[in-house]
Protein backbone atom coordinates (compact mmCIF):
# COMPACT_ATOMS: atom_id res chain seq x y z
CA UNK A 1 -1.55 8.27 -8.03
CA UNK A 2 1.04 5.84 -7.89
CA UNK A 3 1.47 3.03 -5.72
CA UNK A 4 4.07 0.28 -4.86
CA UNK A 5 2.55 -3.22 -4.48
CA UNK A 6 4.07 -5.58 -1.61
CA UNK A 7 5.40 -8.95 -2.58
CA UNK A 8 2.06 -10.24 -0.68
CA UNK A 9 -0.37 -8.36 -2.74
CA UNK A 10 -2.72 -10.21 -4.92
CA UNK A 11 -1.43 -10.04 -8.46
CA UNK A 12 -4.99 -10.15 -9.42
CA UNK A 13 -5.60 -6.94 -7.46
CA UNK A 14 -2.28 -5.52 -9.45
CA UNK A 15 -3.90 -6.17 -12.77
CA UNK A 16 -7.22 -4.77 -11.36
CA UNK A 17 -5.79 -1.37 -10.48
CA UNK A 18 -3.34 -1.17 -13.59
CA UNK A 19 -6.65 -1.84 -14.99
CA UNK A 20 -8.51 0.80 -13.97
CA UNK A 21 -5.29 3.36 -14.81
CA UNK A 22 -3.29 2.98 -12.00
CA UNK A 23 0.57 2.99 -12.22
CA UNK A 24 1.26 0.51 -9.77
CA UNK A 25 4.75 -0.95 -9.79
CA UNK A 26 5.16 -4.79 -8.32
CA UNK A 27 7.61 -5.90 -5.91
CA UNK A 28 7.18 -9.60 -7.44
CA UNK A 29 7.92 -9.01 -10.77
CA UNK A 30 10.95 -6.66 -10.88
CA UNK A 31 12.41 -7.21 -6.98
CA UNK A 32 11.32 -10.55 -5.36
CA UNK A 33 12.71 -11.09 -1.89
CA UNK A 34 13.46 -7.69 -1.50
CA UNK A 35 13.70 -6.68 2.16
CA UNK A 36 10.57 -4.06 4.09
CA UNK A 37 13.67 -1.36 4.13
CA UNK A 38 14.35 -1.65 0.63
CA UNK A 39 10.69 -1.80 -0.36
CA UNK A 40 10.44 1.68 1.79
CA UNK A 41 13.48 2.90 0.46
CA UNK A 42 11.73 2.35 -3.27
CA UNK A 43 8.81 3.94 -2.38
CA UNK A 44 10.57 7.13 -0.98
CA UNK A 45 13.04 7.48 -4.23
CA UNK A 46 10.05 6.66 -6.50
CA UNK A 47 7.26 8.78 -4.78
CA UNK A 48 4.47 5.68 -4.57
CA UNK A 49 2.21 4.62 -1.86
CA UNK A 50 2.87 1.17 0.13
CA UNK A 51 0.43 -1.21 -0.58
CA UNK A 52 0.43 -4.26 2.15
CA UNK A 53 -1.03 -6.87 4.10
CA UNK A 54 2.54 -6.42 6.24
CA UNK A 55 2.64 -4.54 9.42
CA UNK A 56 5.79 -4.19 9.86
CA UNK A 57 6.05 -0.87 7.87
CA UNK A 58 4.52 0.80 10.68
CA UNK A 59 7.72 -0.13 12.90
CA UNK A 60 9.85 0.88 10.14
CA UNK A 61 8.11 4.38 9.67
CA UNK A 62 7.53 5.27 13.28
CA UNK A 63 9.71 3.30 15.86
CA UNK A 64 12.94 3.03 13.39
CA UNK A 65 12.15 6.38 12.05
CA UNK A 66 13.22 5.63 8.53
CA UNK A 67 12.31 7.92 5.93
CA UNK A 68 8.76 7.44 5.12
CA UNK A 69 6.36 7.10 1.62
CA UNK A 70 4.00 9.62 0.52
CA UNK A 71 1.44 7.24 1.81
CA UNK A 72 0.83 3.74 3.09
CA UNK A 73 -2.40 1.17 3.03
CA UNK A 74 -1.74 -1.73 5.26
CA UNK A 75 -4.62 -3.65 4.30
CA UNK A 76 -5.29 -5.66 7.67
CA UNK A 77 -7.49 -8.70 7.14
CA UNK A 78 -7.56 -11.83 4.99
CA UNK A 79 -8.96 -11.44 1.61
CA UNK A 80 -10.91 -14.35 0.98
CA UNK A 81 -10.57 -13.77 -3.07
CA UNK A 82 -7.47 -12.20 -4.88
CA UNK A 83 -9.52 -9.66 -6.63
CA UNK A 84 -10.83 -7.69 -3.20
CA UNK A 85 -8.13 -5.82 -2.44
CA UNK A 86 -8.20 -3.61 -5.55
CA UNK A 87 -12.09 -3.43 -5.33
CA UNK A 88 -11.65 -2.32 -1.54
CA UNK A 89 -8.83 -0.08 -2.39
CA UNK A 90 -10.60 1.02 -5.66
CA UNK A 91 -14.01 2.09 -3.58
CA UNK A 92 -11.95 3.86 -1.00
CA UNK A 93 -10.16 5.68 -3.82
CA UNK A 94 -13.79 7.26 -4.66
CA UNK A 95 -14.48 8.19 -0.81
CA UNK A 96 -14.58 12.46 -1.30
CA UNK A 97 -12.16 14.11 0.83
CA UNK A 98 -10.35 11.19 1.80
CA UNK A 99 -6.64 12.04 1.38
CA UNK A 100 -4.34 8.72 1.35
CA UNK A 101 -1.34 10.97 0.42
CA UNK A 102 0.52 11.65 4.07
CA UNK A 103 -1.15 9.34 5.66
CA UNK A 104 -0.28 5.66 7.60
CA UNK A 105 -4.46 3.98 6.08
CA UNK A 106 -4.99 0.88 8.30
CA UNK A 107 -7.71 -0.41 5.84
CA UNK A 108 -9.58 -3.43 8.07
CA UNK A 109 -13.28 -4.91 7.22
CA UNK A 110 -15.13 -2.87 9.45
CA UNK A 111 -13.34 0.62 9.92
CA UNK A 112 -10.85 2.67 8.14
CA UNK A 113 -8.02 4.35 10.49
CA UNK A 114 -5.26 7.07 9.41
CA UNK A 115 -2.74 8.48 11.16
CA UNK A 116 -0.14 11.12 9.66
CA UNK A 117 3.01 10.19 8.61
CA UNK A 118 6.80 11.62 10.46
């Protein structure tokens, strides 16, 4: 699985997942400042999975209809360390029969919601 790390991931939780043998490609180190519709636009072309504390790639997806990811995990609370989001993401990543691919994942600290993607 690949995935495409937001600008306001964790770096920590970058290194965690590379870690654990994920190809996970960071906004911070090789497009800082890059614009939601150009992070979306990377995403399609390269085939990864949105990873993000920002909402906004829900209006983006469904309201602007632009073209959408193979996937998308808005991660939708505070992390109180840098290292939870890759454990969160990590442990959902072992959930049988969850399917990210497709799929909009609000990830929040009590519930998981999906809805398909356009």
């Amino acid at each position: 699985m690949r995935f495409l790390a937001n600008e306001n991931f964790p770096l920590r939780s970058v290194l965690s997942l590379r870690d654990a043998g994920y190809d996970v490609a960071y906004g911070s180190e090789d497009a800082p400042g890059a614009e939601d519709a150009i992070v979306l636009a990377r995403a399609v072309n390269e085939e990864r999975i949105i990873l993000t504390f920002d909402r906004d790639y829900g209006e983006l997806i469904y309201r602007l209809r632009m073209p959408a990811p193979i996937g998308v995990v808005y991660f939708r609370y505070f992390p109180p360390t840098p290292e939870e989001p890759a454990q969160n993401l990590l442990r959902l990543l072992s959930v049988e029969g969850l399917i990210l691919i497709g799929y909009f994942t609000v990830l929040e600290r009590t519930q998981l919601r999906q809805r398909p993607l356009p």
